[in-house]
C-alpha atoms as a PDB file:
ATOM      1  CA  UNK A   1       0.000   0.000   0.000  1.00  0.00           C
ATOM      2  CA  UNK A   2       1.520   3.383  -0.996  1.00  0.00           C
ATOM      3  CA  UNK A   3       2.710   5.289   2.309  1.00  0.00           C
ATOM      4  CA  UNK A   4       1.908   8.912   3.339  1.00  0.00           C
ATOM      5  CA  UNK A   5       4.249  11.492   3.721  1.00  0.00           C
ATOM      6  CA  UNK A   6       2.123  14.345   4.532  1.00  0.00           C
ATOM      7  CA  UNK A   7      -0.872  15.523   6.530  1.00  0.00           C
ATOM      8  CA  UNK A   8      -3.165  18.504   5.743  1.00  0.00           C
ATOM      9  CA  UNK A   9      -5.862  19.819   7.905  1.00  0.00           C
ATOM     10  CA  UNK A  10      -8.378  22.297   7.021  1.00  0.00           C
ATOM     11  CA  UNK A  11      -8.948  23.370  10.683  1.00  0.00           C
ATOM     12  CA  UNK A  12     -12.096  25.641  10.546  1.00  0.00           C
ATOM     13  CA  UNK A  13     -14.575  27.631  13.234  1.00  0.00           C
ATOM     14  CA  UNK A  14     -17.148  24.505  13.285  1.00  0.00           C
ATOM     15  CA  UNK A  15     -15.294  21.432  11.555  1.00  0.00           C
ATOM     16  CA  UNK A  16     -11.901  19.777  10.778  1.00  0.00           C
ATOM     17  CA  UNK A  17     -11.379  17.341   8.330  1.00  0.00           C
ATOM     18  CA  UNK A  18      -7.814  15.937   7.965  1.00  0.00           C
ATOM     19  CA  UNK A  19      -6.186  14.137   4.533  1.00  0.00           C
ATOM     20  CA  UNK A  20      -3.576  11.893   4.311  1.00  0.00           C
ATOM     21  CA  UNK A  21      -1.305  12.747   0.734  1.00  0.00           C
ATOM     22  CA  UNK A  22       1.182  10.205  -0.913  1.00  0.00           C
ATOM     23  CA  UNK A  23       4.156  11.704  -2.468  1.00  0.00           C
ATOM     24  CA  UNK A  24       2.401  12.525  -6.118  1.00  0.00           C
ATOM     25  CA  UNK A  25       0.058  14.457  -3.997  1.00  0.00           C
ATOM     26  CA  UNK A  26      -2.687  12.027  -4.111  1.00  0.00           C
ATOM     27  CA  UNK A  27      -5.118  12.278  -0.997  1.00  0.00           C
ATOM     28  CA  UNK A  28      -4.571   8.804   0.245  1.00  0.00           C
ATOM     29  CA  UNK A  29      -7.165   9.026   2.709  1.00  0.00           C
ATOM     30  CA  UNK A  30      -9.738  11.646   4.397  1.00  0.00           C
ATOM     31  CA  UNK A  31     -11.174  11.855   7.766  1.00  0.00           C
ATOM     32  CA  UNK A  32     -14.971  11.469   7.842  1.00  0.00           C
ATOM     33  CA  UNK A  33     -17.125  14.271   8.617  1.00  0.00           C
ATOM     34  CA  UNK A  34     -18.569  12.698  11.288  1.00  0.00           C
ATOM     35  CA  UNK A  35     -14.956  12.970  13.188  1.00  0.00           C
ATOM     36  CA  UNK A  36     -14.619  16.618  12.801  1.00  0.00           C
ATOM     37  CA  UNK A  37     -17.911  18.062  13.399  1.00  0.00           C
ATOM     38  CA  UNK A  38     -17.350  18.692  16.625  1.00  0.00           C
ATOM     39  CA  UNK A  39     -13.790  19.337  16.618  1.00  0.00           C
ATOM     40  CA  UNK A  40     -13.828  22.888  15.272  1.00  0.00           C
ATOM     41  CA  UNK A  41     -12.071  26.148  17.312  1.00  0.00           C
ATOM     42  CA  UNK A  42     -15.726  27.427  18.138  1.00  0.00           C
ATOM     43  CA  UNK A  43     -16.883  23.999  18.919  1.00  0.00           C
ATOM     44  CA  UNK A  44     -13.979  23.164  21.236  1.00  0.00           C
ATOM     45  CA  UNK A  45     -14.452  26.612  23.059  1.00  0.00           C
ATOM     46  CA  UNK A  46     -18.060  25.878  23.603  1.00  0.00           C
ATOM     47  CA  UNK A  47     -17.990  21.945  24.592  1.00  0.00           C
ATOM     48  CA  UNK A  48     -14.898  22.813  27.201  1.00  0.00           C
ATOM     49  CA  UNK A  49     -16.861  25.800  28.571  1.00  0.00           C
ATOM     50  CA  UNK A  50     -13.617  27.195  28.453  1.00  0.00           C
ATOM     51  CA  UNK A  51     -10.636  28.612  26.294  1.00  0.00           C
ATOM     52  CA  UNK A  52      -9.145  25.294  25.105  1.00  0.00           C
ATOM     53  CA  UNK A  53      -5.677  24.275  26.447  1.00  0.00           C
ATOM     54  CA  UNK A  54      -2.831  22.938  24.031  1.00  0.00           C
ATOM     55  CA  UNK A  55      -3.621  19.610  25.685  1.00  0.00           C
ATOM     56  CA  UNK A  56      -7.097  19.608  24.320  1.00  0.00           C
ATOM     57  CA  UNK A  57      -5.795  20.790  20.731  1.00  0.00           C
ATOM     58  CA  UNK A  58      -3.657  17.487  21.110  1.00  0.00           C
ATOM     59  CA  UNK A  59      -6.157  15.447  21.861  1.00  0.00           C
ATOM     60  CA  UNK A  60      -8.879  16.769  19.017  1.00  0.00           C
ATOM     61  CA  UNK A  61      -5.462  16.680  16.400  1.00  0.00           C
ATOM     62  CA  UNK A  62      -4.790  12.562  17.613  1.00  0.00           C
ATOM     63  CA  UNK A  63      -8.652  11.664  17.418  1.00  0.00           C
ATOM     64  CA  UNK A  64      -8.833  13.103  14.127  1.00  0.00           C
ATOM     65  CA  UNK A  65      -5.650  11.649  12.699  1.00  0.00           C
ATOM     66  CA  UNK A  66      -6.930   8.155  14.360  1.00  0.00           C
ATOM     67  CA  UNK A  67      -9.833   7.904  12.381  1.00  0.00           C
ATOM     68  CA  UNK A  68      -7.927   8.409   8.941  1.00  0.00           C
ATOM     69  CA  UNK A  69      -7.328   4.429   9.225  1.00  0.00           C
ATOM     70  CA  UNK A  70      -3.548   4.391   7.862  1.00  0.00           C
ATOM     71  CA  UNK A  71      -0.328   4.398   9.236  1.00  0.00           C
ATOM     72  CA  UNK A  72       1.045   8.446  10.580  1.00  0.00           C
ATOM     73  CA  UNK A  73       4.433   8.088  11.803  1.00  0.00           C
ATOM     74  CA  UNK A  74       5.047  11.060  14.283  1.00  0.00           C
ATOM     75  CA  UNK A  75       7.410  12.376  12.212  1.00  0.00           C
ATOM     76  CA  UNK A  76       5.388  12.795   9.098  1.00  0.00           C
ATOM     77  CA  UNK A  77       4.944  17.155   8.407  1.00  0.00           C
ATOM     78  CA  UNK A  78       1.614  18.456   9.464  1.00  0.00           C
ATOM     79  CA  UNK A  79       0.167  21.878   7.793  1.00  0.00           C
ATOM     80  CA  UNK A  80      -2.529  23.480   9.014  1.00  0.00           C
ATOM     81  CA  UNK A  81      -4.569  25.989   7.447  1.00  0.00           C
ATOM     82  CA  UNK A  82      -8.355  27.813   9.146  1.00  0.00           C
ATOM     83  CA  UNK A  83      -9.154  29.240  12.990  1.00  0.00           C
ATOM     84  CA  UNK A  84      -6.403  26.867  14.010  1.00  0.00           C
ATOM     85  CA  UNK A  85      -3.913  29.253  13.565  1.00  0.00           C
ATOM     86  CA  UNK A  86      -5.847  32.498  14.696  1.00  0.00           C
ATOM     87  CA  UNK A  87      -6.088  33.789  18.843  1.00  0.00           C
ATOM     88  CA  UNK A  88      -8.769  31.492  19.397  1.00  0.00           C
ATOM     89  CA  UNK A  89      -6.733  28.527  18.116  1.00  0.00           C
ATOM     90  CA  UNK A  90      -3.552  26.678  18.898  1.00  0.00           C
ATOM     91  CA  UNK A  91      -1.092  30.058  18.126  1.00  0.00           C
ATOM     92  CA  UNK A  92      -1.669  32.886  16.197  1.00  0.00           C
ATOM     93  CA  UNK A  93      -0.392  32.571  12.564  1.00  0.00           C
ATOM     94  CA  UNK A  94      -0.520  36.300  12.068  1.00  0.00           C
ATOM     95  CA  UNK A  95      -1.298  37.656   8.315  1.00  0.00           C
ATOM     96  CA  UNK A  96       0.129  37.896   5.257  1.00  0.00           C
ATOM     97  CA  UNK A  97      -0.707  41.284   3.182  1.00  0.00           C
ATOM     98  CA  UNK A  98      -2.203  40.622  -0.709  1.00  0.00           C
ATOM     99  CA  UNK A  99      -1.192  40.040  -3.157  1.00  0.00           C
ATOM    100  CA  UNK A 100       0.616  37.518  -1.629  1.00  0.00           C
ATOM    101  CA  UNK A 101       1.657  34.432  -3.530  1.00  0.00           C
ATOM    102  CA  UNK A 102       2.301  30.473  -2.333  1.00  0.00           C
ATOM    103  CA  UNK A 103       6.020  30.893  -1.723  1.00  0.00           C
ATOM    104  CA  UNK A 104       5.153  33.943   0.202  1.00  0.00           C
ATOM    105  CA  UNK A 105       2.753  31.862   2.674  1.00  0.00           C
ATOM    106  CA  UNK A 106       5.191  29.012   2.805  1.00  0.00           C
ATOM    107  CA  UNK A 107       7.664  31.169   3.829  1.00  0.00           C
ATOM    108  CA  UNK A 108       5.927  32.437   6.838  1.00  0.00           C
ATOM    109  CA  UNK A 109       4.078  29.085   8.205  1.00  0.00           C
ATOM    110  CA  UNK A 110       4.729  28.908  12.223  1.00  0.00           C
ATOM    111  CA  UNK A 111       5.677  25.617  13.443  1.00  0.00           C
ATOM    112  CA  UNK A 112       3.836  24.956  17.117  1.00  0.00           C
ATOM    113  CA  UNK A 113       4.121  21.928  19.060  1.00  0.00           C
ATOM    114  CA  UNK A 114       0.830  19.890  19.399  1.00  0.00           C
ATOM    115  CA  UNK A 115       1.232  17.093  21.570  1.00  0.00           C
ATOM    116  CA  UNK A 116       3.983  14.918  20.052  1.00  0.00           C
ATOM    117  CA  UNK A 117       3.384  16.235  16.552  1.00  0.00           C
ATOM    118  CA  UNK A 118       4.952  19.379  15.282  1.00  0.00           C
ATOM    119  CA  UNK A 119       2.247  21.731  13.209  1.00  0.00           C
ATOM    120  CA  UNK A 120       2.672  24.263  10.408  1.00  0.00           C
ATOM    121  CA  UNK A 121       0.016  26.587  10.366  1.00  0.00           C
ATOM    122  CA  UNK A 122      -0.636  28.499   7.692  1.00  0.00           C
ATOM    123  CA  UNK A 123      -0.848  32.469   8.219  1.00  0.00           C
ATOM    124  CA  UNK A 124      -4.321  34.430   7.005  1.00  0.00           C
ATOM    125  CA  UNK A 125      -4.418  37.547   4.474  1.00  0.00           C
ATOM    126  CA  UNK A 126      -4.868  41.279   5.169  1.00  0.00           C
ATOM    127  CA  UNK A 127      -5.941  43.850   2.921  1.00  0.00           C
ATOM    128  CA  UNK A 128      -4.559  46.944   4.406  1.00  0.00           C
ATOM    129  CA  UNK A 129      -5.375  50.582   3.457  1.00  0.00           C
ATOM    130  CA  UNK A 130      -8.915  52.548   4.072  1.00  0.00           C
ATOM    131  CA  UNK A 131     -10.867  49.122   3.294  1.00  0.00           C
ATOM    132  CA  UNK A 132      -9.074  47.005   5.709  1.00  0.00           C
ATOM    133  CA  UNK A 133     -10.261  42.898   5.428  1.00  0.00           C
ATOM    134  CA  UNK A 134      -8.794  39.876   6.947  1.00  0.00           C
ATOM    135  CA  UNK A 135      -9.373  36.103   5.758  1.00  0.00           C
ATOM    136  CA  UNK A 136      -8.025  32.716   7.148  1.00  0.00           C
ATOM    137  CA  UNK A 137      -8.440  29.148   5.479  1.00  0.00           C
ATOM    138  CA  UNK A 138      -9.548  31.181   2.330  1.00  0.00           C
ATOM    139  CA  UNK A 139      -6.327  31.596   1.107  1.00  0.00           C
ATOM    140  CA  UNK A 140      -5.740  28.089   1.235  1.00  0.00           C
ATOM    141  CA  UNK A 141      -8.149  27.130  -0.602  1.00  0.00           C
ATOM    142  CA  UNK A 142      -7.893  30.047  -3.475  1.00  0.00           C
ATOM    143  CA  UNK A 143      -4.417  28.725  -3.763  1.00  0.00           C
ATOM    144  CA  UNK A 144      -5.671  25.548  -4.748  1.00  0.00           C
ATOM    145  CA  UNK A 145      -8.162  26.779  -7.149  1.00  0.00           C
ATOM    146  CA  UNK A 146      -5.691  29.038  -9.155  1.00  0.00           C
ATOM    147  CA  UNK A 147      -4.710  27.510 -12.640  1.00  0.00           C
ATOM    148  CA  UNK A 148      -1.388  28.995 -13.597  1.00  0.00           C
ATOM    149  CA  UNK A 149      -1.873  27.591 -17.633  1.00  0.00           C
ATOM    150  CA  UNK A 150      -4.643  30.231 -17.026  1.00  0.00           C
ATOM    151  CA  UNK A 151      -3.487  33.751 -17.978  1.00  0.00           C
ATOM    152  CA  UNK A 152      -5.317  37.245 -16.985  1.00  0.00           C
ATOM    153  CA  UNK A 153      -7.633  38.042 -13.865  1.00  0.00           C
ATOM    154  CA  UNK A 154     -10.158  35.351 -12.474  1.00  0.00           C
ATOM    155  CA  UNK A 155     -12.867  36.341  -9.779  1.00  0.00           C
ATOM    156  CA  UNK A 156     -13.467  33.621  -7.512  1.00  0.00           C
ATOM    157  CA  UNK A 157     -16.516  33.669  -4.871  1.00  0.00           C
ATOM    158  CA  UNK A 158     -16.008  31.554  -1.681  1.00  0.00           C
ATOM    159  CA  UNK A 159     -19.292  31.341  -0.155  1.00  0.00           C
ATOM    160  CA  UNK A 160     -19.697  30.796   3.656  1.00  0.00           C
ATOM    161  CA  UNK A 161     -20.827  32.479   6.897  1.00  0.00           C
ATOM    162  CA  UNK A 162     -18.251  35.399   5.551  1.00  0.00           C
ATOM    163  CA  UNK A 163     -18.068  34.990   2.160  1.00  0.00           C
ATOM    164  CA  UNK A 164     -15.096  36.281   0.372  1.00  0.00           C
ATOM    165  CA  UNK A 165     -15.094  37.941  -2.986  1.00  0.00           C
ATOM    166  CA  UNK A 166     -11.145  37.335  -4.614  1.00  0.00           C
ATOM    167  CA  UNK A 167      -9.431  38.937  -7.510  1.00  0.00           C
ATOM    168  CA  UNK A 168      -6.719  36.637  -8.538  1.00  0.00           C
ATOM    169  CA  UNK A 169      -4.112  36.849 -11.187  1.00  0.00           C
ATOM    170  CA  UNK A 170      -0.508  36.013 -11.946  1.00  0.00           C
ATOM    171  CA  UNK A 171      -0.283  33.795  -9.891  1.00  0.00           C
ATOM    172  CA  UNK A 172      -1.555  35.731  -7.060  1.00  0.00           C
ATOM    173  CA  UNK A 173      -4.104  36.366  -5.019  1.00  0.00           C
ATOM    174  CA  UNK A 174      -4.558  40.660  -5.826  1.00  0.00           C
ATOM    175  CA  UNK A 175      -6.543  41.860  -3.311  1.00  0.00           C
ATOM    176  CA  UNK A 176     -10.211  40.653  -1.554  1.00  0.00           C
ATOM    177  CA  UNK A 177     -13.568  41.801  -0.009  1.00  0.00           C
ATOM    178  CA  UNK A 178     -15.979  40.088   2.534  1.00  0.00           C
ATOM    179  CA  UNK A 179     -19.847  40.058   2.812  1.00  0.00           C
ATOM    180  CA  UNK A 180     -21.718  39.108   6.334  1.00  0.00           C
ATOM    181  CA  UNK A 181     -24.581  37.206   3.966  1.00  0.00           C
ATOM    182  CA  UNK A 182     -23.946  33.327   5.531  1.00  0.00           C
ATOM    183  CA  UNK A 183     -23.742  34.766   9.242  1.00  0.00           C
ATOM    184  CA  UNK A 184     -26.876  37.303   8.558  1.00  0.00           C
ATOM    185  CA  UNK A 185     -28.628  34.499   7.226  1.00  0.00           C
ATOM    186  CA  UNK A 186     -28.055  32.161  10.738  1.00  0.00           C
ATOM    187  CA  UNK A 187     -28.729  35.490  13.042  1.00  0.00           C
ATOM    188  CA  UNK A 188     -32.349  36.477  11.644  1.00  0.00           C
ATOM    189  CA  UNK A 189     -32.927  32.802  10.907  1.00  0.00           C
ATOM    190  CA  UNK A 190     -32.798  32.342  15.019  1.00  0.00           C
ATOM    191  CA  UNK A 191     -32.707  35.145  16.294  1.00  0.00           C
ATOM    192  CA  UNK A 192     -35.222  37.770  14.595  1.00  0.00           C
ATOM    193  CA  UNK A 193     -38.860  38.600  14.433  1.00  0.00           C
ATOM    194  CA  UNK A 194     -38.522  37.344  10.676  1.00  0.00           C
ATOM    195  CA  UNK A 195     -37.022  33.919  11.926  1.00  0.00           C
ATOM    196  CA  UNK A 196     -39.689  33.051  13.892  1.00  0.00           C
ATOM    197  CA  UNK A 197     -42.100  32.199  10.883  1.00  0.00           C
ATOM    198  CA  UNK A 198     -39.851  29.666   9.373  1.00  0.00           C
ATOM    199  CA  UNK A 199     -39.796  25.803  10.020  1.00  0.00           C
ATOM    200  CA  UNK A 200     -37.291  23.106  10.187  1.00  0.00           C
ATOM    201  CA  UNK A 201     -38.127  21.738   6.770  1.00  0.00           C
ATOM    202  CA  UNK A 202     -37.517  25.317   5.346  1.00  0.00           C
ATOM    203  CA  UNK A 203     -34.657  25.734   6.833  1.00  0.00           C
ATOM    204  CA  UNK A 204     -33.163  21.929   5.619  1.00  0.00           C
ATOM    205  CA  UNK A 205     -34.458  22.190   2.198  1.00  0.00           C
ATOM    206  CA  UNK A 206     -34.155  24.995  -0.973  1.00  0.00           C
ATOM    207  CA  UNK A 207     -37.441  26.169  -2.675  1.00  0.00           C
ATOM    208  CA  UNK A 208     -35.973  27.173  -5.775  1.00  0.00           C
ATOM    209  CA  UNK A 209     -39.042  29.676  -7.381  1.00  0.00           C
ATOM    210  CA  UNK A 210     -38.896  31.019  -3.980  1.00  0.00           C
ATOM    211  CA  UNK A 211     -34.726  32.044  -3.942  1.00  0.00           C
ATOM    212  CA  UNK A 212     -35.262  33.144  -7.029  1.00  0.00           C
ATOM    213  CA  UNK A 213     -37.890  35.519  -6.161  1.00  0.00           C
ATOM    214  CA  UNK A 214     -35.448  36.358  -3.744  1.00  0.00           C
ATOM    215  CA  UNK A 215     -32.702  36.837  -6.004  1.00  0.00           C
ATOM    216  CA  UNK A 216     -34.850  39.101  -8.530  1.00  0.00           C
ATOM    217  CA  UNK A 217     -35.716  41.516  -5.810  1.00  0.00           C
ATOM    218  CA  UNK A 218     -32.570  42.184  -4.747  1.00  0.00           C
ATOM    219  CA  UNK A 219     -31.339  42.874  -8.111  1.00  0.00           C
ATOM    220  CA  UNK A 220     -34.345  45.391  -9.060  1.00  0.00           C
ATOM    221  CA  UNK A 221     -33.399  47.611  -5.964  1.00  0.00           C
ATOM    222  CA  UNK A 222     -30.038  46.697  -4.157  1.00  0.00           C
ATOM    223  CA  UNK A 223     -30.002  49.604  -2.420  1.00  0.00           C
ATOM    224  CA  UNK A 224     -33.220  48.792  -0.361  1.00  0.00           C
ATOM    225  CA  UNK A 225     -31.965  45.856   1.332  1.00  0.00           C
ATOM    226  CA  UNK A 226     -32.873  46.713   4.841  1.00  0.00           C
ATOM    227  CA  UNK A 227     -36.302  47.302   3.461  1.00  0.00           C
ATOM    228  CA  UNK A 228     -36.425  43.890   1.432  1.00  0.00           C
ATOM    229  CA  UNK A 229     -35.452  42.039   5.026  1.00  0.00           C
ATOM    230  CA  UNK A 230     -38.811  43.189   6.737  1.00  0.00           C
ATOM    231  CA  UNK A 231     -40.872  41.930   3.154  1.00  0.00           C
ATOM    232  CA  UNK A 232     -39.783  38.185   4.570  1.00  0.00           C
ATOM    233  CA  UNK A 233     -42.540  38.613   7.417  1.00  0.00           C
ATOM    234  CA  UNK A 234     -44.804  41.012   5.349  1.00  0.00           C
ATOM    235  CA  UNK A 235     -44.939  38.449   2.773  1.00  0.00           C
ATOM    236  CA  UNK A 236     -44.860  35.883   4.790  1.00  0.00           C
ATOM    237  CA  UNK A 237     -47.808  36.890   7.075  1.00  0.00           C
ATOM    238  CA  UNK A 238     -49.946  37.921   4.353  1.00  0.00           C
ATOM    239  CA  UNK A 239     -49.530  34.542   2.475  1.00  0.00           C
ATOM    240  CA  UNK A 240     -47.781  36.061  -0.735  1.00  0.00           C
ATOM    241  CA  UNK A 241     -44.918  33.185   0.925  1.00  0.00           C
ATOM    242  CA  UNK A 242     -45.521  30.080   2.763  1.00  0.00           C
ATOM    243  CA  UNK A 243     -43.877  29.350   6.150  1.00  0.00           C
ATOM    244  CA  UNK A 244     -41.901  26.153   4.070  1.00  0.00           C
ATOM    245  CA  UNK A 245     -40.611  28.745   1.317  1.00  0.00           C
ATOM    246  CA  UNK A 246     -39.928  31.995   3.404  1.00  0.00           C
ATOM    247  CA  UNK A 247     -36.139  30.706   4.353  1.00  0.00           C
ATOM    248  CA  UNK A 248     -35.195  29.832   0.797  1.00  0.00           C
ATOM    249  CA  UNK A 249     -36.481  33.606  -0.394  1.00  0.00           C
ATOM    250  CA  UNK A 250     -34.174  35.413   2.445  1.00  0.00           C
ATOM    251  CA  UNK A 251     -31.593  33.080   1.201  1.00  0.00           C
ATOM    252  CA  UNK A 252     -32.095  34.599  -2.201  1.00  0.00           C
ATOM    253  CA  UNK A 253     -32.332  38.018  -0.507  1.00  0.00           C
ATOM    254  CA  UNK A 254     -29.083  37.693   0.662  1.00  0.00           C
ATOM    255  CA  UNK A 255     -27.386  36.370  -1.588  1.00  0.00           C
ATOM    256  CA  UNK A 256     -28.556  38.518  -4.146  1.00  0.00           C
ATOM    257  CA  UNK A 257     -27.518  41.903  -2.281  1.00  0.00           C
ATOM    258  CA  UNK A 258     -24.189  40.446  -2.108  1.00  0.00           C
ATOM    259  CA  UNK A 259     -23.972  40.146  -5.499  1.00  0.00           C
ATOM    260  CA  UNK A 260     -25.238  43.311  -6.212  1.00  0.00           C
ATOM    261  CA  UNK A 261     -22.953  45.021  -3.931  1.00  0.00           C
ATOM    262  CA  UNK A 262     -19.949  42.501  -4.988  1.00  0.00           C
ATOM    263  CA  UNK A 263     -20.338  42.862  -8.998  1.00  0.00           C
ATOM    264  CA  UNK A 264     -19.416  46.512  -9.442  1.00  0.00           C
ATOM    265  CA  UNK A 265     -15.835  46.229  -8.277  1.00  0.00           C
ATOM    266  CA  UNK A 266     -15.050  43.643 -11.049  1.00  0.00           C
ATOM    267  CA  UNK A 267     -17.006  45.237 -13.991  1.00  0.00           C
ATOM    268  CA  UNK A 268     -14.577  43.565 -16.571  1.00  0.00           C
ATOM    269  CA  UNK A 269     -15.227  40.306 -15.671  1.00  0.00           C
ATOM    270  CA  UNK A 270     -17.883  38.206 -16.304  1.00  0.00           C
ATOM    271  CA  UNK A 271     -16.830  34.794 -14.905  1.00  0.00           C
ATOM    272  CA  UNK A 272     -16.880  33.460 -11.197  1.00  0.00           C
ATOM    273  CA  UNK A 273     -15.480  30.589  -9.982  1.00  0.00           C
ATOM    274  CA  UNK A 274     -17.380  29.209  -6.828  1.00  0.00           C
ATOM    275  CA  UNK A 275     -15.113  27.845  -4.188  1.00  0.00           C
ATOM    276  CA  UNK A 276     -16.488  25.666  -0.992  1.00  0.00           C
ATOM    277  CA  UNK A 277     -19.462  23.374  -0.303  1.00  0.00           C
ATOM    278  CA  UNK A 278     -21.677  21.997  -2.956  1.00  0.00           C
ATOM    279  CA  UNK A 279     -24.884  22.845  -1.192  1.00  0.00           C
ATOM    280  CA  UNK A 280     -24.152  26.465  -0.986  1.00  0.00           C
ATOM    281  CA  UNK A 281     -22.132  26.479  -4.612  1.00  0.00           C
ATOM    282  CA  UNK A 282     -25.388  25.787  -6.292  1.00  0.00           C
ATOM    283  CA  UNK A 283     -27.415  28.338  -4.846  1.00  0.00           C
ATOM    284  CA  UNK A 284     -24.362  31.023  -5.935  1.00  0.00           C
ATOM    285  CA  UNK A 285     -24.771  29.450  -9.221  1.00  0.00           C
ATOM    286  CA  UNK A 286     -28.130  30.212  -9.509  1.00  0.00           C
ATOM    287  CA  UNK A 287     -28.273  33.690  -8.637  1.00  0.00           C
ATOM    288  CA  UNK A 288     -25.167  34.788 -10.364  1.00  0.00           C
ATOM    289  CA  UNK A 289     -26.360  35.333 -13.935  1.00  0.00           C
ATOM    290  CA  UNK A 290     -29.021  37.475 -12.544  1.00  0.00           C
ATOM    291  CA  UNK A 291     -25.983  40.030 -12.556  1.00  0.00           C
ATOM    292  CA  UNK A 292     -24.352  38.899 -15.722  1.00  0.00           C
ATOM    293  CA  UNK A 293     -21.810  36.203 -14.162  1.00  0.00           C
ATOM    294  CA  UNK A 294     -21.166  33.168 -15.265  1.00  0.00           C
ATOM    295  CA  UNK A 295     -20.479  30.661 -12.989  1.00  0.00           C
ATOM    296  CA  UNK A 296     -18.352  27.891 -12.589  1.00  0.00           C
ATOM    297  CA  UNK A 297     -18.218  25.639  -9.957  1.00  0.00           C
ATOM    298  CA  UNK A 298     -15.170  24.484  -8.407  1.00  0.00           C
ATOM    299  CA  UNK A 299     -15.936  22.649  -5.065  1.00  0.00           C
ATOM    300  CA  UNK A 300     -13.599  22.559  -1.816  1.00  0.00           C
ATOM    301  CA  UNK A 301     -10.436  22.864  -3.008  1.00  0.00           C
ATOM    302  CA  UNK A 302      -8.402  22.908   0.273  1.00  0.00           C
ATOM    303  CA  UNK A 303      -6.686  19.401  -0.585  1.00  0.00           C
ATOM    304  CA  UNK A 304      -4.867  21.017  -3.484  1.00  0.00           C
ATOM    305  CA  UNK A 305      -3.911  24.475  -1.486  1.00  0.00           C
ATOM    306  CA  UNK A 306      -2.320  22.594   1.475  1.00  0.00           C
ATOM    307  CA  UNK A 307      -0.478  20.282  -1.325  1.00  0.00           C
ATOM    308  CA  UNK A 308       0.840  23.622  -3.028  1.00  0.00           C
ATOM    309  CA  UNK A 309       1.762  24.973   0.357  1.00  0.00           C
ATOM    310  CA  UNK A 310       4.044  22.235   1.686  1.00  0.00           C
ATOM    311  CA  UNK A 311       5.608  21.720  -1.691  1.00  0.00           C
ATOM    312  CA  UNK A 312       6.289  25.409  -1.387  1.00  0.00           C
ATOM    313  CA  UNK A 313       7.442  24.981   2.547  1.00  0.00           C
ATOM    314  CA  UNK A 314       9.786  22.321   1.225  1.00  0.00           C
ATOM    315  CA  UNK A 315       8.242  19.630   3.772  1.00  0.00           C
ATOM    316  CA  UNK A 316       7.449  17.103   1.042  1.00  0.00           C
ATOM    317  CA  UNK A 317      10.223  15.515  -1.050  1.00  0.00           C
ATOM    318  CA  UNK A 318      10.661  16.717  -4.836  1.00  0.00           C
ATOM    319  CA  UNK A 319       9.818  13.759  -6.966  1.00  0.00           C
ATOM    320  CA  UNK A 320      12.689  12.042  -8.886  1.00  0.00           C
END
């Protein structure tokens, strides 16, 4: 059986999920989401009650390594991207200013001790200057999705609780923006007057005509967003939107301001490629041609950043 000689982890807020790589870069092996559901920064703060230890980031690291099923000789290199390596985490990996570049990142991973394995974890990106930003794990996984055959600029869309909007080029990643739409989504979802009309099945399931009712709205007047948040309810109450359907609208709501706010700084371009979970790729996809994108959907592509990374880092052997 071919041996691994390196370890990634994509370390995130809620989740980890760890893969084992053979020396061509082939993911030998992945851990199962059920093993790092729980194991996220966020997660471990609120399970502990407490500000994890570096004992208890030792422990989560060895139960999620366990239940890769193959052999992980201590010595093997570890590289760590996500909230692993921010103050909440193990050690803060600091930032990186864009455009930054792999060999850049590589150069400025920060080894930390985790129980007897020794991590790399990967540093964020800043944008500095009167629109100051900050992403971590992103960049990993941009990194991953750039094709260097590819010449000119490429927008790529990572959607998520903060998604990020990224101009990359050259081999670079140019410069980034953020929108609140996945965390805005979760706080009016549970914790607003609008949230309290939805149910479970809404919430676990996509109505389609109603996102893109959604998504039209917020393209015929994106400046009236805060306006088109209350129409949820109004809707809602009035029957114009069942109780099923009403989550799947704001979803196209959001997602549609976002776009509307996120187009105009990338007028030239009028192709995205979508970067992170399926579930939420798809409804990007359908909302971006609303606004004259055309989409193209990528997937996670975390595996192939933390490969580029340590090949950068030098902690995987050139092959012969």
């Amino acid at each position: 059986m071919t041996s691994a000689v390196f370890i990634g982890i994509d370390w995130g807020t809620s989740a980890a999920r760890a893969l084992a790589f053979d020396a061509r870069g082939q993911v030998l092996a992945q851990s199962p989401a059920s093993a790092g559901e729980r194991m996220g920064v966020q997660r471990l703060h609120e399970d502990l009650g407490r500000t994890p230890a570096p004992a208890d980031f030792a422990v989560a690291l060895e139960t999620l390594l366990a239940s890769l099923g193959v052999a992980l000789p201590q010595a093997l290199p570890v590289l760590a991207c996500g909230m692993i390596g921010s103050r909440q985490g193990l050690a803060d990996a600091g930032y990186l200013a864009c455009p930054a570049a792999p060999l850049a990142l590589a150069r400025r991973l920060v080894p930390i001790a985790c129980g007897r394995r020794l991590l790399h974890l990967v540093p964020g990106l800043r944008m500095d200057g009167a629109a100051p930003d900050v992403m971590r794990g992103e960049e990993t996984q941009l990194l991953g999705a750039m094709q260097p055959a590819e010449p000119g600029q490429g927008l790529m869309i990572l959607p998520g609780s903060h998604s990020k909007w990224a101009l990359c080029a050259d081999g670079e990643i140019k410069h980034f923006q953020t929108q609140f739409s996945g965390e805005l989504f979760a706080a009016l979802s549970q914790h607003s007057l609008i949230g309290r009309l939805f149910t479970a099945a809404g919430l676990a399931s996509l109505d389609e005509a109603a996102f893109d009712q959604g998504v039209a709205l917020a393209a015929s007047a994106p400046a009236q967003w805060q306006r088109h948040l209350f129409r949820v309810r109004a809707l809602t109450l009035s029957g114009g939107l069942s109780e099923d359907a009403a989550p799947s609208f704001l979803s196209g709501l959001l997602i549609g301001h976002e776009i509307a706010a996120g187009r105009p700084q990338f007028p030239d371009l009028t192709r995205a490629d979508l970067i992170g979970s399926d579930l939420l790729c798809h409804r990007y996809a359908r909302a971006l041609p609303a606004f004259g994108l055309l989409p193209r959907v990528r997937g996670n592509t975390a595996a192939d950043g933390l490969w580029q990374l340590a090949r950068a880092a030098g902690l995987v052997p050139e092959l012969s």
